[in-house]
C-alpha atoms as a PDB file:
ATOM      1  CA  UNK A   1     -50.229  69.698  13.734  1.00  0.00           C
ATOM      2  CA  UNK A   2     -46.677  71.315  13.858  1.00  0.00           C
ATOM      3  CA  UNK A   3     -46.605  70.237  17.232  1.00  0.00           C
ATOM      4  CA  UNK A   4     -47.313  67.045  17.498  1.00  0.00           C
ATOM      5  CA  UNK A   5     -44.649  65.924  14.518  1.00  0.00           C
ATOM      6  CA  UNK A   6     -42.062  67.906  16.593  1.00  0.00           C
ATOM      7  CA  UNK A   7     -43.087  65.838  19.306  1.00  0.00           C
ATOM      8  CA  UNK A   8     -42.752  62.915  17.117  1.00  0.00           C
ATOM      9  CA  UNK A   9     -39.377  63.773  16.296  1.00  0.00           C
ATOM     10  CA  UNK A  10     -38.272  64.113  19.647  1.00  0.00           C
ATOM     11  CA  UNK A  11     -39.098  60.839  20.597  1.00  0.00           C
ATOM     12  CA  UNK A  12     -37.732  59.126  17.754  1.00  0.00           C
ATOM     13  CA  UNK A  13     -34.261  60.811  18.605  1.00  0.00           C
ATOM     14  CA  UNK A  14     -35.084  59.930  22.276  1.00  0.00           C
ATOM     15  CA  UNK A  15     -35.637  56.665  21.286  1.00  0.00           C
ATOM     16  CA  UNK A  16     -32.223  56.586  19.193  1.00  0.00           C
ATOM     17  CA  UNK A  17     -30.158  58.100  22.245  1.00  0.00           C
ATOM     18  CA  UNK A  18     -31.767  55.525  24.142  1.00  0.00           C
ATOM     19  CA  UNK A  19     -30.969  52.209  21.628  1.00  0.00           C
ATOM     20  CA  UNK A  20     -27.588  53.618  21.448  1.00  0.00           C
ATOM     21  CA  UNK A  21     -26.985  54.006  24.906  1.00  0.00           C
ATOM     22  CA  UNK A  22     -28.236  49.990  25.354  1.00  0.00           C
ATOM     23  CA  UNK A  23     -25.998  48.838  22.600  1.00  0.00           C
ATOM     24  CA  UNK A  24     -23.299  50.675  24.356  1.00  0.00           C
ATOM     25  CA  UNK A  25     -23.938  49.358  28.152  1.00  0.00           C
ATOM     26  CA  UNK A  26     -23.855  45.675  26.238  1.00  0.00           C
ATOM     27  CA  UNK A  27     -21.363  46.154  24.655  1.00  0.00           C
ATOM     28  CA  UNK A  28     -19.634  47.224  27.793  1.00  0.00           C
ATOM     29  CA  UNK A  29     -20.975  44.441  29.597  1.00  0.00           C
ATOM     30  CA  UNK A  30     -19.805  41.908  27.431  1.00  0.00           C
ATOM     31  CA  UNK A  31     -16.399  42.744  28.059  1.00  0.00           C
ATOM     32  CA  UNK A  32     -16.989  42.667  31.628  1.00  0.00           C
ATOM     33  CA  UNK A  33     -18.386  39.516  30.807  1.00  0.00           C
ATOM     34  CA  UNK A  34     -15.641  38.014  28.855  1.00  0.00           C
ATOM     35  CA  UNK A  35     -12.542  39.341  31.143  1.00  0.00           C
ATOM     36  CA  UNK A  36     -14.348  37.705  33.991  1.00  0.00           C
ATOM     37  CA  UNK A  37     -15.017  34.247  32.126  1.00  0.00           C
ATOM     38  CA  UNK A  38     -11.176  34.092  31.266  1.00  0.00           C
ATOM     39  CA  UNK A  39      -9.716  34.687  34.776  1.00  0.00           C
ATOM     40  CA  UNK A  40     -11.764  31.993  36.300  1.00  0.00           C
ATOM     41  CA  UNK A  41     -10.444  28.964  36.620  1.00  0.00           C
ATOM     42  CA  UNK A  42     -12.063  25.962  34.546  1.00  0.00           C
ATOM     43  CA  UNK A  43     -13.662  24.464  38.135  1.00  0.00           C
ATOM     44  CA  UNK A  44     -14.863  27.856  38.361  1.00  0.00           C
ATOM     45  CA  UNK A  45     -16.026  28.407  34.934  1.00  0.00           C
ATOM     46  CA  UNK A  46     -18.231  25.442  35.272  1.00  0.00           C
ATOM     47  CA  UNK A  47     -20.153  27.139  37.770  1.00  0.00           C
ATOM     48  CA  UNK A  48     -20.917  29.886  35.864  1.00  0.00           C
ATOM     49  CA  UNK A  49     -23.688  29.953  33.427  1.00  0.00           C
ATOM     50  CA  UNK A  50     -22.217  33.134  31.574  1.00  0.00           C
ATOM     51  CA  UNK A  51     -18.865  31.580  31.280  1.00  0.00           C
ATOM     52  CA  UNK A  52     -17.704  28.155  29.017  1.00  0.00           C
ATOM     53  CA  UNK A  53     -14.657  25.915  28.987  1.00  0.00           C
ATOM     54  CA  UNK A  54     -12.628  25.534  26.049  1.00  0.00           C
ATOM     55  CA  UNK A  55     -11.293  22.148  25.316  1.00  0.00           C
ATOM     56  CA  UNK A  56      -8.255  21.303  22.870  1.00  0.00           C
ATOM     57  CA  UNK A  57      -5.957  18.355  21.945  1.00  0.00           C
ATOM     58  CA  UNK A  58      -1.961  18.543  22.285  1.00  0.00           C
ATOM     59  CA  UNK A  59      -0.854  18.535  18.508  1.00  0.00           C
ATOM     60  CA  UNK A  60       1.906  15.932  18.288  1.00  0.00           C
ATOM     61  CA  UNK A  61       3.847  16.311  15.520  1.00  0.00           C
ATOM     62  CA  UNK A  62       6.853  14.058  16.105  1.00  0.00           C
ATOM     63  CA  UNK A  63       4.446  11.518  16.368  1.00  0.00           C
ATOM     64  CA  UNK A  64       2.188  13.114  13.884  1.00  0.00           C
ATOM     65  CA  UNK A  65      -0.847  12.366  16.594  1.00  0.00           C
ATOM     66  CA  UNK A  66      -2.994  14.471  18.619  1.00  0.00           C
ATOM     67  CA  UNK A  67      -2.868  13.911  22.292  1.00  0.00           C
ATOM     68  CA  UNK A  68      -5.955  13.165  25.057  1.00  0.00           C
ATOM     69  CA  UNK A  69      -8.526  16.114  25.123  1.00  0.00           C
ATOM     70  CA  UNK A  70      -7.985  18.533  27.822  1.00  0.00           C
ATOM     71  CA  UNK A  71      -9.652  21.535  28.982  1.00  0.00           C
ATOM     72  CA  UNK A  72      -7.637  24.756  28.483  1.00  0.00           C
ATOM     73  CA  UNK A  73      -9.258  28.003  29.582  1.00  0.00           C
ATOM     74  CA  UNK A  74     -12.644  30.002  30.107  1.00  0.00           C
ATOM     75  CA  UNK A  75     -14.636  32.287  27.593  1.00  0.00           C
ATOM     76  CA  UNK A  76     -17.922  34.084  27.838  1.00  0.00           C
ATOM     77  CA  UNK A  77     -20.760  31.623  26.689  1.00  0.00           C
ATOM     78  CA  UNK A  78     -22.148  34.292  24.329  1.00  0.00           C
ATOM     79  CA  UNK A  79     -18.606  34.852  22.473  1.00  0.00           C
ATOM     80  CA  UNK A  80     -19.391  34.370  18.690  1.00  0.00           C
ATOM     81  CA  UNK A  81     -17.471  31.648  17.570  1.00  0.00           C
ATOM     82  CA  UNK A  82     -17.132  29.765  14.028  1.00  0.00           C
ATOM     83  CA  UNK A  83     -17.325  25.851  14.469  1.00  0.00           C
ATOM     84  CA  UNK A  84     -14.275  25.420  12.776  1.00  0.00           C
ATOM     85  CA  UNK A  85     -11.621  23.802  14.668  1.00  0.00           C
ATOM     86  CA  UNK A  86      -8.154  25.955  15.192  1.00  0.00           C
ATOM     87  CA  UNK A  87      -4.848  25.594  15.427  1.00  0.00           C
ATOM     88  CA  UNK A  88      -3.145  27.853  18.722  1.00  0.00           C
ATOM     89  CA  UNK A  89      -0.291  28.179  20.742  1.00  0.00           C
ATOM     90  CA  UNK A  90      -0.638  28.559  24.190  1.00  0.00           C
ATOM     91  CA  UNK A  91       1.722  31.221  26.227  1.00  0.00           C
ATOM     92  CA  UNK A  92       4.612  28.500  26.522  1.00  0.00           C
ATOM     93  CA  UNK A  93       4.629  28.069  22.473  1.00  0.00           C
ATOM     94  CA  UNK A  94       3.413  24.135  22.707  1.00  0.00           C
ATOM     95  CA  UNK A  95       0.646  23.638  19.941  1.00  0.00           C
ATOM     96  CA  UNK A  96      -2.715  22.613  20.262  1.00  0.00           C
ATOM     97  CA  UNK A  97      -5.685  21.527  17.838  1.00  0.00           C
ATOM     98  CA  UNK A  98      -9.165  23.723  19.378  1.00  0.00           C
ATOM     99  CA  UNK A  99     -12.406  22.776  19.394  1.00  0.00           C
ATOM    100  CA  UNK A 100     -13.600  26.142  17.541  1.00  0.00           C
ATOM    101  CA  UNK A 101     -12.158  29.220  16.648  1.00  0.00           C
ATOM    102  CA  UNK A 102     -12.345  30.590  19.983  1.00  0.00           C
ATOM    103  CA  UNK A 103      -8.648  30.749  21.867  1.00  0.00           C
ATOM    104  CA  UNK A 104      -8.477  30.949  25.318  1.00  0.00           C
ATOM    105  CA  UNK A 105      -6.313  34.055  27.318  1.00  0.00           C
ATOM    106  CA  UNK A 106      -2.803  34.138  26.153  1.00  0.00           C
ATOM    107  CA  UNK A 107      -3.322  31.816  23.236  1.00  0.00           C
ATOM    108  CA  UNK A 108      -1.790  32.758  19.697  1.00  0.00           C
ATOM    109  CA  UNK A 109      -3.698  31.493  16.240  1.00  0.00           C
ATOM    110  CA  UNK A 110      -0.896  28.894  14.310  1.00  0.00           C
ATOM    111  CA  UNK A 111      -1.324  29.191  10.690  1.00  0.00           C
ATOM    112  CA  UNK A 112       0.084  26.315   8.344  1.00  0.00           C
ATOM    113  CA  UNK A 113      -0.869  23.518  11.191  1.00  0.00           C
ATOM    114  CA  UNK A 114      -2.440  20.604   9.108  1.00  0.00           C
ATOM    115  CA  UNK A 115      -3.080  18.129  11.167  1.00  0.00           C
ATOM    116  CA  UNK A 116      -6.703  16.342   9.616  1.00  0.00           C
ATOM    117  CA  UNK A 117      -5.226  13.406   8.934  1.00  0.00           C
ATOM    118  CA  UNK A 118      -3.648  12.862  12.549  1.00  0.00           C
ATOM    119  CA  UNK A 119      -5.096   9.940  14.999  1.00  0.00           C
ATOM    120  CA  UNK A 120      -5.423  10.185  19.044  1.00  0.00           C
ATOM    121  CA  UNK A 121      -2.337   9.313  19.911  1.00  0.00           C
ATOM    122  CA  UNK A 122      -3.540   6.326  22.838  1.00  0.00           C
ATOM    123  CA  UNK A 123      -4.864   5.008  19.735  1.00  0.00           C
ATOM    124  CA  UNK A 124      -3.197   1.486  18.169  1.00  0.00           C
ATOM    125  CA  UNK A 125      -0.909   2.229  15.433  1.00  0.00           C
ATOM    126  CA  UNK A 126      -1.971   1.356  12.344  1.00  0.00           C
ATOM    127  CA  UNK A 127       0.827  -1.146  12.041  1.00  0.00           C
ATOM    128  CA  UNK A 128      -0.015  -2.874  14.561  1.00  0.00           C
ATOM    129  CA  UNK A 129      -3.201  -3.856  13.615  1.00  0.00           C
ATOM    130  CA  UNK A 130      -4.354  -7.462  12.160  1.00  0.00           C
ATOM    131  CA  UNK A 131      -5.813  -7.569   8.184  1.00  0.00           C
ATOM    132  CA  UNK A 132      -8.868  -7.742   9.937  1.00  0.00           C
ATOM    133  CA  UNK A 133      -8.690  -4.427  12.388  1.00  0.00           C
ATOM    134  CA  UNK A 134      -6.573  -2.351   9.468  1.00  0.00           C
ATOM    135  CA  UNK A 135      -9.856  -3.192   7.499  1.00  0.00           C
ATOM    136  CA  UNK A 136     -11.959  -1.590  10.319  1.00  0.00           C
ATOM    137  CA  UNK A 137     -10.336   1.061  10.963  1.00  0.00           C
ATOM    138  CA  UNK A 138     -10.706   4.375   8.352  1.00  0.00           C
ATOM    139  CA  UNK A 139      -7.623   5.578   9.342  1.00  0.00           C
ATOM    140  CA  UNK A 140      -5.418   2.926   7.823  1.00  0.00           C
ATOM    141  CA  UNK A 141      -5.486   0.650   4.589  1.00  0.00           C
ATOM    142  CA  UNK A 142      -3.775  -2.630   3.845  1.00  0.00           C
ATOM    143  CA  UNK A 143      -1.459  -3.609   1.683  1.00  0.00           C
ATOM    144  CA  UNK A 144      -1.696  -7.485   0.013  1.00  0.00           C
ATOM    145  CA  UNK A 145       0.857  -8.489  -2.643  1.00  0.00           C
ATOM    146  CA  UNK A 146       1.152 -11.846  -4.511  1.00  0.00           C
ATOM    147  CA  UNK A 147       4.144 -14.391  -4.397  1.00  0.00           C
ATOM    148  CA  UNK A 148       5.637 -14.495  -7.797  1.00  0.00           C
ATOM    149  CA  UNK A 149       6.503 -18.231  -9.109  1.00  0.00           C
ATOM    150  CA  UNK A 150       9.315 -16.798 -11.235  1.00  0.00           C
ATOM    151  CA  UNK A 151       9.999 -20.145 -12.829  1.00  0.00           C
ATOM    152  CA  UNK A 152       6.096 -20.445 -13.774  1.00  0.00           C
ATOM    153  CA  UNK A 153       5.957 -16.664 -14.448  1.00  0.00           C
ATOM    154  CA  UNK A 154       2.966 -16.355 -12.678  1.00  0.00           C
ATOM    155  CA  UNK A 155       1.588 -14.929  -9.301  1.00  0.00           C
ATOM    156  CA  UNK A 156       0.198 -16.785  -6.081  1.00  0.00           C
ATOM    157  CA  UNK A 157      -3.090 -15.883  -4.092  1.00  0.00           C
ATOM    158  CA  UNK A 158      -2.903 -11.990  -2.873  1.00  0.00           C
ATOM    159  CA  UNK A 159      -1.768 -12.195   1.017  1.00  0.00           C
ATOM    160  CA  UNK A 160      -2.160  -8.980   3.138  1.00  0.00           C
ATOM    161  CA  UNK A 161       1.666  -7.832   4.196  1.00  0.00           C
ATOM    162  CA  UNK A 162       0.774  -4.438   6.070  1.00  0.00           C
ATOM    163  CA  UNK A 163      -1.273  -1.980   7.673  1.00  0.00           C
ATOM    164  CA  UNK A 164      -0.422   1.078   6.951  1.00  0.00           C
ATOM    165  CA  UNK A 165      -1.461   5.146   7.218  1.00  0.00           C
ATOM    166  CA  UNK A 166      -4.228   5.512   4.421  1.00  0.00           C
ATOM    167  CA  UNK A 167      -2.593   7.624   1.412  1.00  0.00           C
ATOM    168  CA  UNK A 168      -2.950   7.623  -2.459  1.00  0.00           C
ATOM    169  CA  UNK A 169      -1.447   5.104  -4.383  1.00  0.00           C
ATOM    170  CA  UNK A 170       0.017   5.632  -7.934  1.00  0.00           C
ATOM    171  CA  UNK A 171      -2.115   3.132 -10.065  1.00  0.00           C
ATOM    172  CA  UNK A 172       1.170   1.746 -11.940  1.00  0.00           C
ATOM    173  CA  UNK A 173       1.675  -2.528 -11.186  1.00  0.00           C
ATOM    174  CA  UNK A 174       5.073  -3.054  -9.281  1.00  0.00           C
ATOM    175  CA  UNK A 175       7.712  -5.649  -8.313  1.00  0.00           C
ATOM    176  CA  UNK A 176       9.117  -5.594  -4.916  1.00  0.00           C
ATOM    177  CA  UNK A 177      11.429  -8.061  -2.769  1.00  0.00           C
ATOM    178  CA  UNK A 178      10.985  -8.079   0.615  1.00  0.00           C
ATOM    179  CA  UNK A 179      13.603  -8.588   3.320  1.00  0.00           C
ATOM    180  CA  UNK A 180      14.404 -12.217   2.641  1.00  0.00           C
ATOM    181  CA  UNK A 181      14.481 -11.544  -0.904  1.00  0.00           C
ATOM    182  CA  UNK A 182      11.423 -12.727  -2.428  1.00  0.00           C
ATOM    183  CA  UNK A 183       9.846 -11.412  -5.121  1.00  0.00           C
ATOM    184  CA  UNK A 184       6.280 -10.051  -4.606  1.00  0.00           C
ATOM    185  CA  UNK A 185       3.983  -8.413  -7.251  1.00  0.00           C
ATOM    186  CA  UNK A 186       1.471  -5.777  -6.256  1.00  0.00           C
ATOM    187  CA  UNK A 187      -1.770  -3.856  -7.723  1.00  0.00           C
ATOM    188  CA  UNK A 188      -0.372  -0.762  -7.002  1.00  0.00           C
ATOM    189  CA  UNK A 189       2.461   1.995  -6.331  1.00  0.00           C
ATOM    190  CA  UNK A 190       2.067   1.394  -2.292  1.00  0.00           C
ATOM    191  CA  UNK A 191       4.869  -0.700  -0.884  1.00  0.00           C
ATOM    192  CA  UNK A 192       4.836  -2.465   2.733  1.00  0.00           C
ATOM    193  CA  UNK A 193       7.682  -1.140   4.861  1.00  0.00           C
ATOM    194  CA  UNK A 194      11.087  -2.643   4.280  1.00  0.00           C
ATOM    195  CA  UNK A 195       9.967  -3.728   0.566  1.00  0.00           C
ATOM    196  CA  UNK A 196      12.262  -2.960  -2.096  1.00  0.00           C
ATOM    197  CA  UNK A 197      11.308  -1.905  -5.456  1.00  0.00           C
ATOM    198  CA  UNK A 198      12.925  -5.076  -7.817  1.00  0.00           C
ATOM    199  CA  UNK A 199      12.416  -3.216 -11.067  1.00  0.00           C
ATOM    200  CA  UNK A 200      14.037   0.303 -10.342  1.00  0.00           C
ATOM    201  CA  UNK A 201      10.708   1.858 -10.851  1.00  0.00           C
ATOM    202  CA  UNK A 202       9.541   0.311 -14.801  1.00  0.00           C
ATOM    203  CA  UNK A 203       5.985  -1.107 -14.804  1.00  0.00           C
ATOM    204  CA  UNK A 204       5.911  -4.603 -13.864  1.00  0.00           C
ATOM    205  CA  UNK A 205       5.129  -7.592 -16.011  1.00  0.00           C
ATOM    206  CA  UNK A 206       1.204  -8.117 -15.154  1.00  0.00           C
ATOM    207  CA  UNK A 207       1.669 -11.563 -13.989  1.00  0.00           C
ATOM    208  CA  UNK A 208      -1.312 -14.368 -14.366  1.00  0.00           C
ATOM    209  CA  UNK A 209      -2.363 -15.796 -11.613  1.00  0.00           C
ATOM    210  CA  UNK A 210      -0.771 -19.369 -11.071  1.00  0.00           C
ATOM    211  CA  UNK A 211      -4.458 -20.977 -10.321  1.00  0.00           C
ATOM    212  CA  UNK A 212      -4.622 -20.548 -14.105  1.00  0.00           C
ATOM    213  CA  UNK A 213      -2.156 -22.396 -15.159  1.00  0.00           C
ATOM    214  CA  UNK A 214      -1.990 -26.411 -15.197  1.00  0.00           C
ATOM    215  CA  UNK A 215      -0.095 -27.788 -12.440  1.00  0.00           C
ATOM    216  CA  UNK A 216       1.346 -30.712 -14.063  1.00  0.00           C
ATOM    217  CA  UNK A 217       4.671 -31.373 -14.294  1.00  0.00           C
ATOM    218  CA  UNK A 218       4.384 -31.901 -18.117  1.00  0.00           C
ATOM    219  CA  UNK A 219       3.331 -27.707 -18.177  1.00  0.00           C
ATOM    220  CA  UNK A 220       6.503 -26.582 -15.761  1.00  0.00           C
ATOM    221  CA  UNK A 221       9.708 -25.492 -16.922  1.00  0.00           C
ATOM    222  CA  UNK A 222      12.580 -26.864 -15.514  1.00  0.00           C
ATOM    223  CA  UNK A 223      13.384 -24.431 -13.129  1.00  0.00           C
ATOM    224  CA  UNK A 224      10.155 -24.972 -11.715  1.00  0.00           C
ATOM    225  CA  UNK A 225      10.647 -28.943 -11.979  1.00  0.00           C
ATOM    226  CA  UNK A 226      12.909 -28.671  -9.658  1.00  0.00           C
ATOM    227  CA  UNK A 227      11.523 -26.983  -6.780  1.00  0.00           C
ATOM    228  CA  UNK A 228       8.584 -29.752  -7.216  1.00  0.00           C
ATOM    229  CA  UNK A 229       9.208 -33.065  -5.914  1.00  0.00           C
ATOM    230  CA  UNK A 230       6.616 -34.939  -7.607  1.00  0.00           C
ATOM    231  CA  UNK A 231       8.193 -34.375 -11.040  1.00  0.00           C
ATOM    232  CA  UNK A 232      11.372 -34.762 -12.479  1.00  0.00           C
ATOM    233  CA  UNK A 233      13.569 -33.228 -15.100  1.00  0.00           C
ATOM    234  CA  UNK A 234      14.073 -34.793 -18.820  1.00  0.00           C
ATOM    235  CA  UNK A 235      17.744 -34.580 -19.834  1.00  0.00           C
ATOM    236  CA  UNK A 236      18.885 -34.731 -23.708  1.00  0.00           C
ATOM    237  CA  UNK A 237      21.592 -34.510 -25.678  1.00  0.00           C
ATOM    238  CA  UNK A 238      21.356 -32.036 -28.375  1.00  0.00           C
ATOM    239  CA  UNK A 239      22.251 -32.730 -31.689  1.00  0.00           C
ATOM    240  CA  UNK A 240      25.608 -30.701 -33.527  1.00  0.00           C
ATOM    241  CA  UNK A 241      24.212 -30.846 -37.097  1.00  0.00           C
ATOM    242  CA  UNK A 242      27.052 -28.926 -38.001  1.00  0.00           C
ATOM    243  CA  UNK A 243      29.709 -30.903 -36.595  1.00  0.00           C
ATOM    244  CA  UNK A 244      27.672 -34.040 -37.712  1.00  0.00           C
ATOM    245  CA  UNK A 245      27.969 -35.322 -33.594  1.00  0.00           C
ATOM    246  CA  UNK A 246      25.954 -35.494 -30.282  1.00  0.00           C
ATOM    247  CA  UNK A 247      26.634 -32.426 -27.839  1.00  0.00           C
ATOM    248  CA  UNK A 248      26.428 -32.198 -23.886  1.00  0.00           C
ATOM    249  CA  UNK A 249      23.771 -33.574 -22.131  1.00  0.00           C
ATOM    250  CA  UNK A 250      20.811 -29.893 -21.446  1.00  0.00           C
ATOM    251  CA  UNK A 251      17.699 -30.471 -19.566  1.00  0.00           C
ATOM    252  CA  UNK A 252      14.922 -30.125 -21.982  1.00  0.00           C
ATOM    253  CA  UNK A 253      11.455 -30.779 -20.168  1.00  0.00           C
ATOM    254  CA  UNK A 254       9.990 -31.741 -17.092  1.00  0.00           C
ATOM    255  CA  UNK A 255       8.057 -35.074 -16.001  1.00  0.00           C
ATOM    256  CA  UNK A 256       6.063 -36.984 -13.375  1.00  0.00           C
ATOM    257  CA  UNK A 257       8.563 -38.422 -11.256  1.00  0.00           C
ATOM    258  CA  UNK A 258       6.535 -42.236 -11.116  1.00  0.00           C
ATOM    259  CA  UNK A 259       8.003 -45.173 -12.236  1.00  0.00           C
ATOM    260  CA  UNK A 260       8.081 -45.406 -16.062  1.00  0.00           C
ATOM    261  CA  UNK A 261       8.911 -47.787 -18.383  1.00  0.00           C
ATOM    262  CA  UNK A 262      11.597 -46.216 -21.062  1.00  0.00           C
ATOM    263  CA  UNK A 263      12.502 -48.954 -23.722  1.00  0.00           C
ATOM    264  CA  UNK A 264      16.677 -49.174 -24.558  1.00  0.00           C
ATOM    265  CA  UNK A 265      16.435 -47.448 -27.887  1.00  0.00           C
ATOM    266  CA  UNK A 266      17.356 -44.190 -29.079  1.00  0.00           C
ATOM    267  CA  UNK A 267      15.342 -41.541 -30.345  1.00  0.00           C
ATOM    268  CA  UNK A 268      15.773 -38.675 -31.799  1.00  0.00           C
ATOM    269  CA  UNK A 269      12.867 -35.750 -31.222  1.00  0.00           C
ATOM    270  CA  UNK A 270      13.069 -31.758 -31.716  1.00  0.00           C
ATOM    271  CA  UNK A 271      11.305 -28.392 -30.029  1.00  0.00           C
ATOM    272  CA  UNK A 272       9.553 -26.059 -31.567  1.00  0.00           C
ATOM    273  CA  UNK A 273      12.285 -24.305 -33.374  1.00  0.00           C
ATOM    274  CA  UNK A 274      13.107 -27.659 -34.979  1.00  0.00           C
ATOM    275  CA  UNK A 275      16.523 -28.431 -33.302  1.00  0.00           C
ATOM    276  CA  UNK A 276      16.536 -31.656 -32.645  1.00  0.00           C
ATOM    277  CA  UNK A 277      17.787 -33.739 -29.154  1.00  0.00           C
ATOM    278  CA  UNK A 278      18.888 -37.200 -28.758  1.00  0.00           C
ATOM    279  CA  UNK A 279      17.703 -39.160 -25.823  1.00  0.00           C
ATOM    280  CA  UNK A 280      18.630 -42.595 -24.676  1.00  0.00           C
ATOM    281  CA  UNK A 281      15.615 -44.052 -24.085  1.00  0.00           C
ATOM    282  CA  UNK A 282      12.499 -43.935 -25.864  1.00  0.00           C
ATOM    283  CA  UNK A 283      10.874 -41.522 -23.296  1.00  0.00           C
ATOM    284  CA  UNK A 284      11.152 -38.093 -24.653  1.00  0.00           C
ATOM    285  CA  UNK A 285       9.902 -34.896 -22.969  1.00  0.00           C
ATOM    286  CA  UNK A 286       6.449 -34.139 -24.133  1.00  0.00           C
ATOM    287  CA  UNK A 287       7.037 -30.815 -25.082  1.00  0.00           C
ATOM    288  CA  UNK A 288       9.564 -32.068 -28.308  1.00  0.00           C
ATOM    289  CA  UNK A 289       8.455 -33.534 -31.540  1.00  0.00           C
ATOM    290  CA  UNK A 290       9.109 -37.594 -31.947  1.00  0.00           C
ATOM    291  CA  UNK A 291      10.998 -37.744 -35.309  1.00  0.00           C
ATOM    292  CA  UNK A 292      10.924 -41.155 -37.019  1.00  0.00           C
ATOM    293  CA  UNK A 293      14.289 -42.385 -38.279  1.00  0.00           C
ATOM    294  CA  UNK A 294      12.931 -43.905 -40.997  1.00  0.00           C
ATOM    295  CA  UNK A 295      15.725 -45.042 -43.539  1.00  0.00           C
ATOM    296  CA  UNK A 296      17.587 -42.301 -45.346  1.00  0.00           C
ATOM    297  CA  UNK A 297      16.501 -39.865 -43.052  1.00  0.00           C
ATOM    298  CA  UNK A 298      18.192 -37.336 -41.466  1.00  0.00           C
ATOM    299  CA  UNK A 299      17.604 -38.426 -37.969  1.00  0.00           C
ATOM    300  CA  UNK A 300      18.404 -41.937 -38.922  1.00  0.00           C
ATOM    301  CA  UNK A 301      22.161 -40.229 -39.943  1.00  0.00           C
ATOM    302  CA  UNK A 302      21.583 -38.071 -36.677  1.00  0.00           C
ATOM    303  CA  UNK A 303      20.987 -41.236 -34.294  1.00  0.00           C
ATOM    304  CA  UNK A 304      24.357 -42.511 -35.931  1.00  0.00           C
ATOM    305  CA  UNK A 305      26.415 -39.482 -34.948  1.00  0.00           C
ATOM    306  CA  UNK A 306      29.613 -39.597 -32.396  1.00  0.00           C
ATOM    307  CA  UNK A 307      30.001 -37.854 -29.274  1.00  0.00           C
ATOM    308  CA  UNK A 308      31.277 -34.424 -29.807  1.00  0.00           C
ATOM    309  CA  UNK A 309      33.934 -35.094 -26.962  1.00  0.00           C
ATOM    310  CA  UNK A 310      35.193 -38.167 -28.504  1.00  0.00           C
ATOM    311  CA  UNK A 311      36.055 -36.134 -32.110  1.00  0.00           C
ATOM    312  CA  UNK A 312      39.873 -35.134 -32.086  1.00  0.00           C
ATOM    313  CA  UNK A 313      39.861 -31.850 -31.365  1.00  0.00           C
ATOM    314  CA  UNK A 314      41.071 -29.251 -33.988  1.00  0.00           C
END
């Protein structure tokens, strides 16, 4: 019995001596393996069933792009190798992006490379693109602003002005001109190239859109009476209650610019605050307050006054 667990013994160490000795010749051979695999040359490496090319992209960092994918050296097919993609040098010092952690002969890992957000470098600019192709593409966003109608205080349709890089955005509304100097409001903290912010960086006014607003020359003001030819501007002389006469001639209100029929008579109407205006004619702008000079009142003594240019001056 004493025998035969001796014998037992001896072939488990047998059997130890002889695992160890395989793990060793492996381990040996793998090396042989791998030193052959890297001095091939990449025809070569094809050829070899052992033996696998390892790719990589130039890293680009002027131009913040990674270059065409070329094929870079030779490693044993069996190498363990994480999936991750790396960052190396090669022996000249020029940087490239790897398919996996494994480096071929003579590379160097580069630590601090972040280059996840870089594009091929054949590959159309962002800028470049059409709203249409920025929207298609996940590598860039566009950016749409709206005209503002400063006059109306309001905001056109959103337009697309650029394709850009995709990045975060601060949600805060801006104001920007652009390079001929109009004003253009936008959703967000991204600005096209060459925009300007207009507000030196306070949140801008969150404009309504001008679609809601009546287009009628009656609703402009007269800034924006103006700029439209259909309507024209309503001119009235304002009334110096204090110097009991009839001041300059201001622009008070805007109209349509058809043919109207204005009677000879003078009328006296205010605004909201209550100053009152004289006008020459009986057409007043709609946005004052007719005031009937009924006898005794005061715009029947207002109607009377003088022109403040015709009082002797003091």
């Amino acid at each position: 019995m004493k025998k035969r667990t001796f014998l037992a013994a001896m072939l488990v160490a047998g059997c130890g001596s002889e695992d160890s000795a395989t793990s060793e010749e492996r381990s040996e051979r793998l090396q042989q393996q791998a030193k052959l695999c890297a001095e091939l040359a990449i025809h070569d490496c094809r050829q070899h069933s052992e033996c696998r090319v390892i790719s990589g992209a130039a890293i680009e960092d002027a131009r913040q792009c990674l270059g065409a994918r070329e094929e870079l050296g030779c490693v044993a097919a069996d190498t363990d190798c994480d999936e991750a993609h790396t960052a190396a040098r090669d022996p000249a010092g020029r940087p490239w992006w790897l398919n996996d952690s494994c480096m071929p002969a003579g590379f160097t890992a580069l630590s601090g490379a972040n280059v996840t957000s870089y594009s091929l470098c054949d590959e159309e600019p962002c800028a470049a693109k059409d709203a249409a192709g920025c929207a298609l593409d996940s590598r860039c966003m566009p950016i749409a602003g709206s005209l503002v109608d400063e006059p109306r205080q309001c905001i056109g349709e959103s337009k697309p002005l650029a394709c850009v890089e995709r990045q975060a955005c601060d949600a805060a509304l801006l104001v920007a001109d652009d390079t001929e100097g109009r004003t253009w409001w936008f959703a967000s903290g991204c600005l096209p190239p060459g925009f300007r912010n207009a507000d030196g960086g306070d949140p801008a006014v969150n404009y309504p859109p001008c679609s809601a607003q009546p287009d009628t020359c009656q609703a402009k003001s007269v800034d924006a009476c103006k700029l439209d030819a259909r309507c024209v501007v309503i001119s009235a002389n304002r009334v110096e209650r204090e110097r009991r006469c009839i001041g300059a001639a201001v622009d008070v209100g805007c109209d349509i610019a058809e043919a109207r029929w204005c009677g000879d008579a003078h009328t006296i109407a205010a605004d909201a605050s209550g100053q009152p205006y004289w006008f020459g004619t009986t057409c007043i702008a709609t946005n004052l307050t007719y005031l009937s000079p009924t006898t005794g009142s005061p715009q029947a003594e207002w109607a009377s006054y003088p022109r403040c240019d015709a009082l002797p001056s003091r």
